[in-house]
C-alpha atoms as a PDB file:
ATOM      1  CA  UNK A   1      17.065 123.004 -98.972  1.00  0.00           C
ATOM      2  CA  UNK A   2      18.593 120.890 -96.284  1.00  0.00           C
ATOM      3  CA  UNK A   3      15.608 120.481 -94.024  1.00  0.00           C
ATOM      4  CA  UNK A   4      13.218 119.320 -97.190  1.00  0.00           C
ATOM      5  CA  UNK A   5      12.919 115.988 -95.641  1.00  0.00           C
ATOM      6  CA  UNK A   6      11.891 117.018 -92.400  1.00  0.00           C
ATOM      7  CA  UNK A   7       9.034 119.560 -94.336  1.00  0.00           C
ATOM      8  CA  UNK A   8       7.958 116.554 -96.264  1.00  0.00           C
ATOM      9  CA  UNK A   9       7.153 115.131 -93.161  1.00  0.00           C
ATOM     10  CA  UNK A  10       5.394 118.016 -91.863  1.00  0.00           C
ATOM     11  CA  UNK A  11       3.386 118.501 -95.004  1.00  0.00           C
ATOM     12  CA  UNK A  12       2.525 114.775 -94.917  1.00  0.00           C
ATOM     13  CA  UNK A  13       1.335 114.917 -91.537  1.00  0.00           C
ATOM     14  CA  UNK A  14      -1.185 117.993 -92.176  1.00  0.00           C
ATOM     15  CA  UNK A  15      -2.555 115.511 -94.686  1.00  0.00           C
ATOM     16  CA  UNK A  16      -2.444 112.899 -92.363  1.00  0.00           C
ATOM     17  CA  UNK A  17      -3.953 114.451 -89.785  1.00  0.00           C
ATOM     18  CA  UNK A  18      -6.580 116.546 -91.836  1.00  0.00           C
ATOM     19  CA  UNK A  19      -7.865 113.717 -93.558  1.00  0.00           C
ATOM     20  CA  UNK A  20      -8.713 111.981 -89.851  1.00  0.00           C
ATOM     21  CA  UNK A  21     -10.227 114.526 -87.963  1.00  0.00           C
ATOM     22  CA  UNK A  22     -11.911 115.481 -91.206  1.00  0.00           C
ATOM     23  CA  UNK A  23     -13.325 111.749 -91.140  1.00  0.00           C
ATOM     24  CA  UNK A  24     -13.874 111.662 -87.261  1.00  0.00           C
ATOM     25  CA  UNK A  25     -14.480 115.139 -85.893  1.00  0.00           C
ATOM     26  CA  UNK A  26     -15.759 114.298 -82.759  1.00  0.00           C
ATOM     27  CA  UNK A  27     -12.909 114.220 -81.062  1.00  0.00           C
ATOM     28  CA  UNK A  28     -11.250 116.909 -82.049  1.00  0.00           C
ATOM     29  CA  UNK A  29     -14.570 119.052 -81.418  1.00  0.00           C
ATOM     30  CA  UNK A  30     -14.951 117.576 -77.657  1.00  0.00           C
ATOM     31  CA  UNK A  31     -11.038 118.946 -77.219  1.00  0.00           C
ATOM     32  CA  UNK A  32     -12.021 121.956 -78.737  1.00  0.00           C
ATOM     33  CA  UNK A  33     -14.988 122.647 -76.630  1.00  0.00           C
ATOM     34  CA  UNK A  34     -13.146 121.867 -73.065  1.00  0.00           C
ATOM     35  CA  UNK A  35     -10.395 124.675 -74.849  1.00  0.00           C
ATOM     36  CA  UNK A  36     -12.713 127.194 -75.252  1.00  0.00           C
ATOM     37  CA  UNK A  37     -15.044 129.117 -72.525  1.00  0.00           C
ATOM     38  CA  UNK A  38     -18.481 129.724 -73.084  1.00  0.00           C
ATOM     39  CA  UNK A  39     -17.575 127.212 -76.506  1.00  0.00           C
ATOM     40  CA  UNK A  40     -20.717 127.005 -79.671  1.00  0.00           C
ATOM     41  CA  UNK A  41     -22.453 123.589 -79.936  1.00  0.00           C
ATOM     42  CA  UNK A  42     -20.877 120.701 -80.443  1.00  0.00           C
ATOM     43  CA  UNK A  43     -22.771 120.349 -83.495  1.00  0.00           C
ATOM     44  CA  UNK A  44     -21.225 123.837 -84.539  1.00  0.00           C
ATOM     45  CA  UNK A  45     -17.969 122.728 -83.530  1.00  0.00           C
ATOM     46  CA  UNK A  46     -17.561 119.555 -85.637  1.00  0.00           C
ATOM     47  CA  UNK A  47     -18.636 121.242 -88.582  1.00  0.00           C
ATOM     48  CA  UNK A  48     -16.316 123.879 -87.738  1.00  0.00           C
ATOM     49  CA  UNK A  49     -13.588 121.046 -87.458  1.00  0.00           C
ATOM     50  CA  UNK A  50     -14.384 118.953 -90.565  1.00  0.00           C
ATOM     51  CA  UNK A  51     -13.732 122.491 -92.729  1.00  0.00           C
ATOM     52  CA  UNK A  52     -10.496 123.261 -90.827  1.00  0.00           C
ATOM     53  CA  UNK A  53      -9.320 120.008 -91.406  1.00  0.00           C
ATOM     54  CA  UNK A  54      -9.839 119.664 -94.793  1.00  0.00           C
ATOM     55  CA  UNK A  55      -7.996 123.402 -95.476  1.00  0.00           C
ATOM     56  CA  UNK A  56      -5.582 121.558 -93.436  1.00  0.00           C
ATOM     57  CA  UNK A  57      -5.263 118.363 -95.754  1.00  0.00           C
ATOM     58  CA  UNK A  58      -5.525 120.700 -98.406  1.00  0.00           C
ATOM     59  CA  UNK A  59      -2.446 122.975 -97.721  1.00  0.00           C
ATOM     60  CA  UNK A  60      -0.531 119.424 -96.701  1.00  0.00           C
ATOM     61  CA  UNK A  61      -1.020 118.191-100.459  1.00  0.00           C
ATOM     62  CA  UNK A  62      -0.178 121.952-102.051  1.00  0.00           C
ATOM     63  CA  UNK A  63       2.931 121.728 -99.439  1.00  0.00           C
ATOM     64  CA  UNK A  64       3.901 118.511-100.742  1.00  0.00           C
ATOM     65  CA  UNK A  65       3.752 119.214-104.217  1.00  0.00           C
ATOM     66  CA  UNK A  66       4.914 123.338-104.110  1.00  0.00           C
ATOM     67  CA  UNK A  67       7.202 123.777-101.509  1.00  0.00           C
ATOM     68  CA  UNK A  68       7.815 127.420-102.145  1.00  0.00           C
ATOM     69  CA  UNK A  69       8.410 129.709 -99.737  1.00  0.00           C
ATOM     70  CA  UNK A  70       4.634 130.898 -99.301  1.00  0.00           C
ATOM     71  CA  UNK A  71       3.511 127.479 -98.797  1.00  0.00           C
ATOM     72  CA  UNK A  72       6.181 126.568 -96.540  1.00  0.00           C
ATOM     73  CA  UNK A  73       5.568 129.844 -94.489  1.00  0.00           C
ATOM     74  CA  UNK A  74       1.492 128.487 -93.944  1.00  0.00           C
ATOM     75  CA  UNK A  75       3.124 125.013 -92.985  1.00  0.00           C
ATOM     76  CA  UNK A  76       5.288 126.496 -90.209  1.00  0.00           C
ATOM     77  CA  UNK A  77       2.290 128.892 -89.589  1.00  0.00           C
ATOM     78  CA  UNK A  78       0.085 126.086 -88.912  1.00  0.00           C
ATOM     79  CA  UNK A  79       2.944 124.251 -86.565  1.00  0.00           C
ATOM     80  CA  UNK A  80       3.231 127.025 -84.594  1.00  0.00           C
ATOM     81  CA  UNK A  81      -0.648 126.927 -83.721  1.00  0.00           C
ATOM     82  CA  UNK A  82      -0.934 123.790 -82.969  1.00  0.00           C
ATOM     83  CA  UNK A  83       2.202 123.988 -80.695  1.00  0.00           C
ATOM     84  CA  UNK A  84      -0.095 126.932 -78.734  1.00  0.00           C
ATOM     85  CA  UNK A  85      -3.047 124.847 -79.092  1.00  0.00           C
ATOM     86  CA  UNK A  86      -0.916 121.565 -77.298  1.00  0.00           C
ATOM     87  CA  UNK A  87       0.921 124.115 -74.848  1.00  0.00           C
ATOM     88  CA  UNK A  88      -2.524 125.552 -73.482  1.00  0.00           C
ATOM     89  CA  UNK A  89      -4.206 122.372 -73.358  1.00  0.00           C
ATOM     90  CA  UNK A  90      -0.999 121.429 -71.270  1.00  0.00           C
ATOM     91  CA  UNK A  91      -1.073 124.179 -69.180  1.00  0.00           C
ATOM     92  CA  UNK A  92      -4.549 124.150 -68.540  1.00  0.00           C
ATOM     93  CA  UNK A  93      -4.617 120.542 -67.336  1.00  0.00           C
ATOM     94  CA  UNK A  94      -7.782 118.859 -66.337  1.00  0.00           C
ATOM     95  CA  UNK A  95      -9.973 116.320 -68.323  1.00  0.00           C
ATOM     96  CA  UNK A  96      -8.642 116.581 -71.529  1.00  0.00           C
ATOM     97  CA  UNK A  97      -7.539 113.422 -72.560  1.00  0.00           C
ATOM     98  CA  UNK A  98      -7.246 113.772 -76.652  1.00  0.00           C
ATOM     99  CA  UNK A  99      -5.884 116.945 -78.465  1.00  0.00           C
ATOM    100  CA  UNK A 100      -8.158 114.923 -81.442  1.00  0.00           C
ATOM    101  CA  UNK A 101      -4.926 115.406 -83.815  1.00  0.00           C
ATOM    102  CA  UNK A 102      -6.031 112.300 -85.854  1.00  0.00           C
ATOM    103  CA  UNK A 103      -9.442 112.030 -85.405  1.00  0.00           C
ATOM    104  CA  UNK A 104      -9.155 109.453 -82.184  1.00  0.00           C
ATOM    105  CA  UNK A 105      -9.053 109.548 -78.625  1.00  0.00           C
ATOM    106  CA  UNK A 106      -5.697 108.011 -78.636  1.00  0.00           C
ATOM    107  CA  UNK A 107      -3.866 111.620 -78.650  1.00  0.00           C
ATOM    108  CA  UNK A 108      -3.678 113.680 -75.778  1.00  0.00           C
ATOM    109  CA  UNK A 109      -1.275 116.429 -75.746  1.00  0.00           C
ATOM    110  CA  UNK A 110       2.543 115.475 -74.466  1.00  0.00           C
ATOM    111  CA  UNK A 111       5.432 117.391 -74.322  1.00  0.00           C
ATOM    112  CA  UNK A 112       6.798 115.370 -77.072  1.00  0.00           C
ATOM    113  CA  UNK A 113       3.375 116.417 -79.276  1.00  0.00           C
ATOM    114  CA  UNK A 114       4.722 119.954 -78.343  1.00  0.00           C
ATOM    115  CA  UNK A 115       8.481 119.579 -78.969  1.00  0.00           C
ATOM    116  CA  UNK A 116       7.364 117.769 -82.507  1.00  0.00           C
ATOM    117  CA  UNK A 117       5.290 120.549 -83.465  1.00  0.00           C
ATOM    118  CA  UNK A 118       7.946 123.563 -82.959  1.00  0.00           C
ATOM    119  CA  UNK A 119      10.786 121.016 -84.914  1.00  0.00           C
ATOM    120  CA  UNK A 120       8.367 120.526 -87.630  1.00  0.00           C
ATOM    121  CA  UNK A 121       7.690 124.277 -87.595  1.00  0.00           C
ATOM    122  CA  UNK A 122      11.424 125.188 -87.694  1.00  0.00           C
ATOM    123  CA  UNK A 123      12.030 122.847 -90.952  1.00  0.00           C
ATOM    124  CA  UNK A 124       9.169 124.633 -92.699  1.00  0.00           C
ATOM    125  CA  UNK A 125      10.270 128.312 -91.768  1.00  0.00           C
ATOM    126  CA  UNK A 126      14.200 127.199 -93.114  1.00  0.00           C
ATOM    127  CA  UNK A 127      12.529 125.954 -95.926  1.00  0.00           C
ATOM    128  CA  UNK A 128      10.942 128.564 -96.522  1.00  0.00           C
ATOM    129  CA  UNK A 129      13.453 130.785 -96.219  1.00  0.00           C
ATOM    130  CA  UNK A 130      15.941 128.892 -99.000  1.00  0.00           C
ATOM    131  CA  UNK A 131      12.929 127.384-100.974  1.00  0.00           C
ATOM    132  CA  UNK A 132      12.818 129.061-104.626  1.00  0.00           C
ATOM    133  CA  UNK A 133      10.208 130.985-105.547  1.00  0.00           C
ATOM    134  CA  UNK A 134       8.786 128.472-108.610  1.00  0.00           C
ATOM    135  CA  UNK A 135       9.914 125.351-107.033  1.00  0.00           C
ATOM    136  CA  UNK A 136       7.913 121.814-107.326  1.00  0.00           C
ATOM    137  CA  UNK A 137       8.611 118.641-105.540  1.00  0.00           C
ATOM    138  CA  UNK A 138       9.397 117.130-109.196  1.00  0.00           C
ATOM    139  CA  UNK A 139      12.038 119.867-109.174  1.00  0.00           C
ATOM    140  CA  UNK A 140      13.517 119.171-105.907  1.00  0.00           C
ATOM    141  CA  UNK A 141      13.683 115.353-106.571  1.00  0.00           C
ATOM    142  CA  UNK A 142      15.725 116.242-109.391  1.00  0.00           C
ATOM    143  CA  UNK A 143      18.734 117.232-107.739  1.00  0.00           C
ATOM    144  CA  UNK A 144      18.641 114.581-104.794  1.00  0.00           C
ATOM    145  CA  UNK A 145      20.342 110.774-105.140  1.00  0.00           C
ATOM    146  CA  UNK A 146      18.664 108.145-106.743  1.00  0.00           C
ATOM    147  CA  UNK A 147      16.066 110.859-108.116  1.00  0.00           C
ATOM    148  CA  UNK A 148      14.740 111.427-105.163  1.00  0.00           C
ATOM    149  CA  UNK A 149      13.453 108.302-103.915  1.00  0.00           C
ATOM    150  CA  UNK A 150      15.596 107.560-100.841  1.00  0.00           C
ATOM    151  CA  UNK A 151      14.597 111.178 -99.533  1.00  0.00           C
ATOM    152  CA  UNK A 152      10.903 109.823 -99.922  1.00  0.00           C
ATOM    153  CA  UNK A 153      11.461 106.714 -98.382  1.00  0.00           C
ATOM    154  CA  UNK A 154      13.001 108.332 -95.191  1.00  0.00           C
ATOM    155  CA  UNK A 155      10.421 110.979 -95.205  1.00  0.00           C
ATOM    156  CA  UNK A 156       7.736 108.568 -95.401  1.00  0.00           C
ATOM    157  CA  UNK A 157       9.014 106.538 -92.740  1.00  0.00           C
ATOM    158  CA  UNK A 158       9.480 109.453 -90.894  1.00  0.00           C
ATOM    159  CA  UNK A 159       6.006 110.625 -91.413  1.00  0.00           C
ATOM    160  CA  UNK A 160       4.982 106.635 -89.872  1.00  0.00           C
ATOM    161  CA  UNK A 161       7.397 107.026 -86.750  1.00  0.00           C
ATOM    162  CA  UNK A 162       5.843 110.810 -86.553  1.00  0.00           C
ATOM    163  CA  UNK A 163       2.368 109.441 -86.378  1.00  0.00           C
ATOM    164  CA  UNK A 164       3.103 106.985 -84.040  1.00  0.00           C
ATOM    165  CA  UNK A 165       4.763 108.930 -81.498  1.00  0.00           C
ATOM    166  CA  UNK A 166       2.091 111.441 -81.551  1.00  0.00           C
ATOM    167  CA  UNK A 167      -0.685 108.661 -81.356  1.00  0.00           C
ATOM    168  CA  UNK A 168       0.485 105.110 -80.178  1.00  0.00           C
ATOM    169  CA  UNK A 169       3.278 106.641 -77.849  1.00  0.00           C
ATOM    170  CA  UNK A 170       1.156 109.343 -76.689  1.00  0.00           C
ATOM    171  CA  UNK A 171      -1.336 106.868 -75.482  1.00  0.00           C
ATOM    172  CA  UNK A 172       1.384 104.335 -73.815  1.00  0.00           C
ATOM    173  CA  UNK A 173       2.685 107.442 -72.034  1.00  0.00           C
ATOM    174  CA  UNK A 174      -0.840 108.858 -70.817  1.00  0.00           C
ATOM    175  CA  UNK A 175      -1.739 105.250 -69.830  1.00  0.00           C
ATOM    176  CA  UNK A 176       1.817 104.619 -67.832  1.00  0.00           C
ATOM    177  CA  UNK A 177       1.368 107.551 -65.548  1.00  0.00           C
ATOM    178  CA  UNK A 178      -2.481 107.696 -65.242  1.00  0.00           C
END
């Protein structure tokens, strides 16, 4: 699986990402509600949040530790929604200023949010198109150098440069042509 590095990154970030809008839902819920016409309660909607974004944390942790083709299919699934989710809000313009990705209101939705979502979809469909069925992560570390733990390190600090081009860059970007 060439593109395991790339999935460990997207798996990481589901967990990333799940476990901060899960923690802070507000923000997420506010995007949500200028999204959607005729939208429930807010009160509805952060509820609604906190339990997607826990499944969401949840498949990121089963994705890191199975990547099997199944799980690696709902990982590129999940990509591929938020890449509508980012497009619309793009398309649609107007006052959103925070897709609430991480739980803050540092995140509005930038091309790059949108070209990072469809790469990070891509690497979970190939992988789960060449994943074994029975695989593990303990399995895959196996075969790689070092036992795996330079394909960690670059994955996590891919994950870190992935969550700060979504959030810190995101920001700079909105701010520099607001």
């Amino acid at each position: 699986m060439e593109l395991i590095g790339l999935y460990l990154v997207a798996a990481g970030l589901l967990v990333v990402a799940g476990v901060g809008k899960a923690a802070r839902s507000d923000d997420t819920a506010r995007a949500l509600a200028v999204l959607l016409p005729g939208s429930p309660s807010l009160r509805l909607l952060r509820w609604a949040v906190r339990l997607g974004a826990l499944a969401e944390a949840g498949l990121g942790v089963v994705a890191l530790v199975f990547p099997r083709p199944v799980t690696a299919a709902l990982v590129a699934l999940s990509y591929v929604c938020f890449a509508g989710v980012v497009a619309f809000a793009r398309r649609r313009g107007g006052p959103l200023a925070t897709c609430g990705c991480f739980g803050r209101p540092d995140t509005p939705p930038t091309g790059l949010h949108l070209v990072l979502d469809l790469v990070l979809a891509g690497s979970a469909a190939a992988v789960a198109a060449g994943a074994p069925g029975g695989g593990s992560l303990h399995a895959q570390l196996a075969h790689q150098p070092g036992a795996g733990v330079p394909l960690l390190f670059v994955s996590a600090v891919g994950l870190w440069l992935t969550v700060l081009a979504l959030s810190a860059l995101a920001a700079l970007t909105s701010a520099r042509t607001a």
